[in-house]
Every structure is written in C-alpha cells, then in structure tokens.
Protein backbone atom coordinates (compact mmCIF):
# COMPACT_ATOMS: atom_id res chain seq x y z
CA UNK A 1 19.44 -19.32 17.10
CA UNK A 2 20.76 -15.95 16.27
CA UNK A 3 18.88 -12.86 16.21
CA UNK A 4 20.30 -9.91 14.04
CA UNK A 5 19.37 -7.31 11.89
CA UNK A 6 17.65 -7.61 8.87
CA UNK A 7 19.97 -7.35 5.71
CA UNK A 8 19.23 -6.85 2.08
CA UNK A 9 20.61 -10.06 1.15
CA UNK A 10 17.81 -11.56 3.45
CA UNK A 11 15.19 -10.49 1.44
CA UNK A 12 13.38 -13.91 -0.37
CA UNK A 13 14.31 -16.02 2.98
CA UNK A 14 11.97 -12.95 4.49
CA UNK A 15 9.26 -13.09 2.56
CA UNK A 16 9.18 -17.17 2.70
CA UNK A 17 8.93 -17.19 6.01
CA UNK A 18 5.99 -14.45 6.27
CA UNK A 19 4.31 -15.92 3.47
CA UNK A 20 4.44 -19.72 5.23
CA UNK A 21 3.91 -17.90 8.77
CA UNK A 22 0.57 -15.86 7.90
CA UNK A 23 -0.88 -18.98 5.77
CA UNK A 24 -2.37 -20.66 8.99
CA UNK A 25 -3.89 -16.39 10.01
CA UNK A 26 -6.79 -14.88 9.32
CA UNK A 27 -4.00 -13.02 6.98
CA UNK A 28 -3.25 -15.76 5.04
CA UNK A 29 -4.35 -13.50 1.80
CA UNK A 30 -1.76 -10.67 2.61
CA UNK A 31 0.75 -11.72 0.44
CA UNK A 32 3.68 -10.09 -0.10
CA UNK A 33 6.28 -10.92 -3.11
CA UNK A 34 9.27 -8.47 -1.38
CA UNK A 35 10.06 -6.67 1.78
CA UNK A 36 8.29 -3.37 2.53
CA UNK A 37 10.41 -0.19 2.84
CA UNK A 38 9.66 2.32 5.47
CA UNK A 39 9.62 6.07 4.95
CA UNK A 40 10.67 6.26 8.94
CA UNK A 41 13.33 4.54 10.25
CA UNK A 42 12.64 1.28 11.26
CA UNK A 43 13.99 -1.96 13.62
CA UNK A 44 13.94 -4.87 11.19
CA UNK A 45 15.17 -8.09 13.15
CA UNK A 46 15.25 -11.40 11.56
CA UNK A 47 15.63 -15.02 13.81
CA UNK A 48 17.85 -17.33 11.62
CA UNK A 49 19.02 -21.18 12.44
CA UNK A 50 21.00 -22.55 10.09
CA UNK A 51 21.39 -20.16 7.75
CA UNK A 52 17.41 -19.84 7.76
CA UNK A 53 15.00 -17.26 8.48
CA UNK A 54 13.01 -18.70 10.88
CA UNK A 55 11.29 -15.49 12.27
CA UNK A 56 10.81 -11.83 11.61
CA UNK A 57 9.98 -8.53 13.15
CA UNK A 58 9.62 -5.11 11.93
CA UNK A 59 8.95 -1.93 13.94
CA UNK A 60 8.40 1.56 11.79
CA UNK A 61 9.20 4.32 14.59
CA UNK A 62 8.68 7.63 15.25
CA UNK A 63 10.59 10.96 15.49
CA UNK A 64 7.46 13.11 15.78
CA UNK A 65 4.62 12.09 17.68
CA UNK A 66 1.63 9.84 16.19
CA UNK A 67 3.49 10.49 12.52
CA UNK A 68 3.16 6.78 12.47
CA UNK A 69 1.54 5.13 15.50
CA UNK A 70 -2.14 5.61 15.68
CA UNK A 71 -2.81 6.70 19.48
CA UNK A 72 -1.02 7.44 22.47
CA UNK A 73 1.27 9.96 23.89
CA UNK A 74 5.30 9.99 23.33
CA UNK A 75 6.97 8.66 20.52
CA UNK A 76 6.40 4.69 19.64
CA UNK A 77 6.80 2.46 17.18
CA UNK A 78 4.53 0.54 14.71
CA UNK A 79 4.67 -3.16 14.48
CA UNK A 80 4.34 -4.34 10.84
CA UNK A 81 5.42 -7.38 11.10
CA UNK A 82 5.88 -10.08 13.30
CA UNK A 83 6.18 -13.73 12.10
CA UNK A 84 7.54 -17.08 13.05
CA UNK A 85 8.09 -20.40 10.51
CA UNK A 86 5.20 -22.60 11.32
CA UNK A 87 8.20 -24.99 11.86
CA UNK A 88 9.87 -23.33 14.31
CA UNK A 89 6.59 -21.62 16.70
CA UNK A 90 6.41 -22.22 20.01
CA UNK A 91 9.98 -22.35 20.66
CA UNK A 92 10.26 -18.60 21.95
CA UNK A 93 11.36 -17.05 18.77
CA UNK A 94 8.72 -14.53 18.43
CA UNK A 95 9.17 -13.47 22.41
CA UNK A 96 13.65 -13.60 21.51
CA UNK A 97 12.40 -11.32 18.48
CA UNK A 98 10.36 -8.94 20.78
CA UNK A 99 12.93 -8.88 23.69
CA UNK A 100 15.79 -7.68 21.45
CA UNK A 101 13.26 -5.26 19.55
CA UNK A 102 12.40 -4.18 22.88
CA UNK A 103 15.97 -3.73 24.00
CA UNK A 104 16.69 -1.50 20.74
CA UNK A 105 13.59 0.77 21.34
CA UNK A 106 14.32 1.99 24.77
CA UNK A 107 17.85 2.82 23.75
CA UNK A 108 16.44 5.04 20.59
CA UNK A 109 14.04 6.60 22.90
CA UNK A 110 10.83 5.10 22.48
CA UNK A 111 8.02 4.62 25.34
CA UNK A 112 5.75 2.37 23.80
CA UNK A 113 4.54 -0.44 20.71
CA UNK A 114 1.56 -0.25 18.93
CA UNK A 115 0.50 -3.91 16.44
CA UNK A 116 -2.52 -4.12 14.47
CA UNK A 117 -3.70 -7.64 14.18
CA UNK A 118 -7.19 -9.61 13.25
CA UNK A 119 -9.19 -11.95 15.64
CA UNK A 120 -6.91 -15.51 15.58
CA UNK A 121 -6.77 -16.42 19.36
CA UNK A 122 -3.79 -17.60 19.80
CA UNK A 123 -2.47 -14.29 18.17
CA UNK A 124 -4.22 -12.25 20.39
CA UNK A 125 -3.20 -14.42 23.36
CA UNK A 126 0.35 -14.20 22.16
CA UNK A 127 0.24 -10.27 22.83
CA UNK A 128 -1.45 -10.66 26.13
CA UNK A 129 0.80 -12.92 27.22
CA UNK A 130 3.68 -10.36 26.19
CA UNK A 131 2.32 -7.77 28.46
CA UNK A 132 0.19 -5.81 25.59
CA UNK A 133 -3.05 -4.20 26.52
CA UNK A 134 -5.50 -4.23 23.84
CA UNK A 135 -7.22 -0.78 23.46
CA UNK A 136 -9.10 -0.36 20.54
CA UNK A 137 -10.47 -2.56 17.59
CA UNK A 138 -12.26 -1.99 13.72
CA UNK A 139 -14.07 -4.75 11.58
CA UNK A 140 -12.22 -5.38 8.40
CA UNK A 141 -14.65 -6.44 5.61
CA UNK A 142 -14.44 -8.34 2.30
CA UNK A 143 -17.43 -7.67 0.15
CA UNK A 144 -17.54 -10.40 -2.73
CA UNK A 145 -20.28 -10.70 -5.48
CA UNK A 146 -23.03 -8.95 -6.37
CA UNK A 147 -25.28 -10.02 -3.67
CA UNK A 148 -22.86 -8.38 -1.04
CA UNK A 149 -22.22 -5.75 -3.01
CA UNK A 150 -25.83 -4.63 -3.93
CA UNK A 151 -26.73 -1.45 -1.73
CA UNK A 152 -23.21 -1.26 -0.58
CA UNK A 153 -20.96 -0.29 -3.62
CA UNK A 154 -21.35 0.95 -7.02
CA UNK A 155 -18.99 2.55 -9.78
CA UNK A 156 -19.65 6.16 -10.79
CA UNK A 157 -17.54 5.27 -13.72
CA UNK A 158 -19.23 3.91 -16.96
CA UNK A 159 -18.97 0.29 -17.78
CA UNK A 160 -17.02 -0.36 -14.41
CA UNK A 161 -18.37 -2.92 -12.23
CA UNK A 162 -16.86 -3.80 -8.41
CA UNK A 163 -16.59 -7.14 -8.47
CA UNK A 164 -15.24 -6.93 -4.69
CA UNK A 165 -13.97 -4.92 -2.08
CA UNK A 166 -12.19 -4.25 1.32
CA UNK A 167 -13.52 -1.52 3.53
CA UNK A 168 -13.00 -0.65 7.23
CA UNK A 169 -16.02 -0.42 9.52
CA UNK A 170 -15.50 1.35 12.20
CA UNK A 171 -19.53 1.84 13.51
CA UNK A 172 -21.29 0.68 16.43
CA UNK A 173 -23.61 -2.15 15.02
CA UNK A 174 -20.83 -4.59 14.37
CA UNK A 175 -23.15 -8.06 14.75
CA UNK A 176 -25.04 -6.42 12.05
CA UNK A 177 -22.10 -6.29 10.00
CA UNK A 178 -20.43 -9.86 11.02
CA UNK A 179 -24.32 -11.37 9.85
CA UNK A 180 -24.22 -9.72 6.64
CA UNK A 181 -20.79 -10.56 4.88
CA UNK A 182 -19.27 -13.73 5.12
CA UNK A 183 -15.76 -12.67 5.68
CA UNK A 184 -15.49 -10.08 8.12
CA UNK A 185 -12.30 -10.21 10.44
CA UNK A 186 -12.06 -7.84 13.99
CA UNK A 187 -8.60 -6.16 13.87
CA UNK A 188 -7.68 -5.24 17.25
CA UNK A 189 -5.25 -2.62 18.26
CA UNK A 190 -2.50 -3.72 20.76
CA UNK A 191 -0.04 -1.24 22.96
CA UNK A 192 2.58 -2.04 25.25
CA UNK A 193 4.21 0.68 27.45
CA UNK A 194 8.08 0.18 27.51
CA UNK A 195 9.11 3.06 29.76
C-alpha cells in the first residue's frame, strides 16, 4: 500500500471510493459526483494498492484561528473526509491515512484535528480508538412529508411548497426531537490534540 498525496488525475477513483465507503454510514445520502475544493489549504492523502484508491483523507487547515475549525484554541485542521473501500477496512488504512496526515500537520504547525461525524458505532469507536475526545454533538434532522413538516416549515413564497428539509437542532430536548422525525442522526464533534 502506498500512501501519497492526492492528485488531480485521482479524481473519479476518489469519489468511487467515498461514494462505496459512506454507502454502509448513516451518510450514505451524501453523495458527491467530484472532489471538493478548499478555499484554505488543505492535506489531501489518498491510500492506493494497485493502482486503486482504496482510502482517502482530507484535512482543510488553518492560518488564522477558528477560520475553519469550530472550537478550540491554536490553529487546527478540519477533517472532511475520511474514507476506506468497504473492501479494503479493517486492514489499518484509515489509521496509515491518519498517521501520515498526522505527521504532515505537526510539521505545518498545527496543534490539533477537529471531524464531524453522525452516530454509526463503529465510526465513533474508530475515533476513540485513535485517541480523539469527543466534545460536543448537534441532531441533524430530515423532515419528509407533510405530516413532518406541518407546524415545522412553511414557504413565504406563493405557490411554493417544502416537500422536505434538513435542519440542525441544536436544543436541549433532543428525545423529543429523535420521537418526532423518523430520520434524525446525532453528529458528534471529535478533537484530537497533536502537540
């Protein structure tokens, strides 16, 4: 297995593999048809055997504090992406992919990682076992049909009707919430110190 950095050229083997990786997620709508640019600079590692792209990882980093992390103090990094083949997991690609990204963020100055990610266990047990503490979570709702929508959402623009929506809830009375949509997902924040 080789880890490098991610080239242009790589660009459909990278989206196959986070398409096939996130399938099996509670992301497994987040599809993407080409690679996101960042308007920071960025670490963008890809895993390859055989000619393959078997896993990914893509950091967005700072030069000016919280510019693009969410909390902490110093300057970090945001982890956008981090996927392995459903082919190729559990074979320490994602930790190779971390270690190296790891490696590269100390050297550019960085003193910590911040990821974003929704409520599959072995996800979140994938970033405890890496030595992230999780400090902070949201509920990520999907509001679909009328009968979820009623009371919730409505267009202040004639003849336009919601048909469905995404929204962020960020309150206290979370069970309430989980009971009253079907598809509600907790997105926990994760942050690992690296100096």
């Amino acid at each position: 297995m080789e880890i490098r950095r991610y080239k242009i050229e790589d660009e459909m083997s990278w989206v196959r593999c986070r398409v096939l990786s996130f399938l099996d997620t509670a992301y497994y709508d987040n599809v993407l048809q080409e690679k996101e640019r960042y308007e920071n600079p960025s670490i963008e590692l890809v895993a390859v055997i055989h000619n393959q792209i078997v896993g990914l990882l893509d950091i967005e980093y700072e030069e000016k504090e919280r510019t693009v992390c969410s909390r902490g103090k110093g300057i970090g990094g945001m982890i956008w992406h981090i996927a392995v083949h459903p082919d190729f997991r559990r074979k320490g690609i994602g930790k190779a992919l971390l270690l190296e990204a790891e490696k590269i963020a100390k050297e550019l100055g960085l003193n910590r990682l911040e990821a974003w990610t929704r409520d599959n266990a072995w996800v979140n047990r994938w970033y405890d076992s890496n030595q992230f503490e999780m400090v902070d979570s949201y509920l990520q709702v999907y509001i679909d049909g009328a009968g979820e929508l009623k009371g919730v959402l409505k267009s202040e623009v004639p003849k336009l009707k919601p048909v469905q929506a995404f929204a962020h809830y960020v309150g206290e009375d979370r069970e309430r919430i989980k009971t009253k949509f079907k598809r509600v997902h907790e997105c926990f924040c994760y942050e690992k110190q690296l100096i």
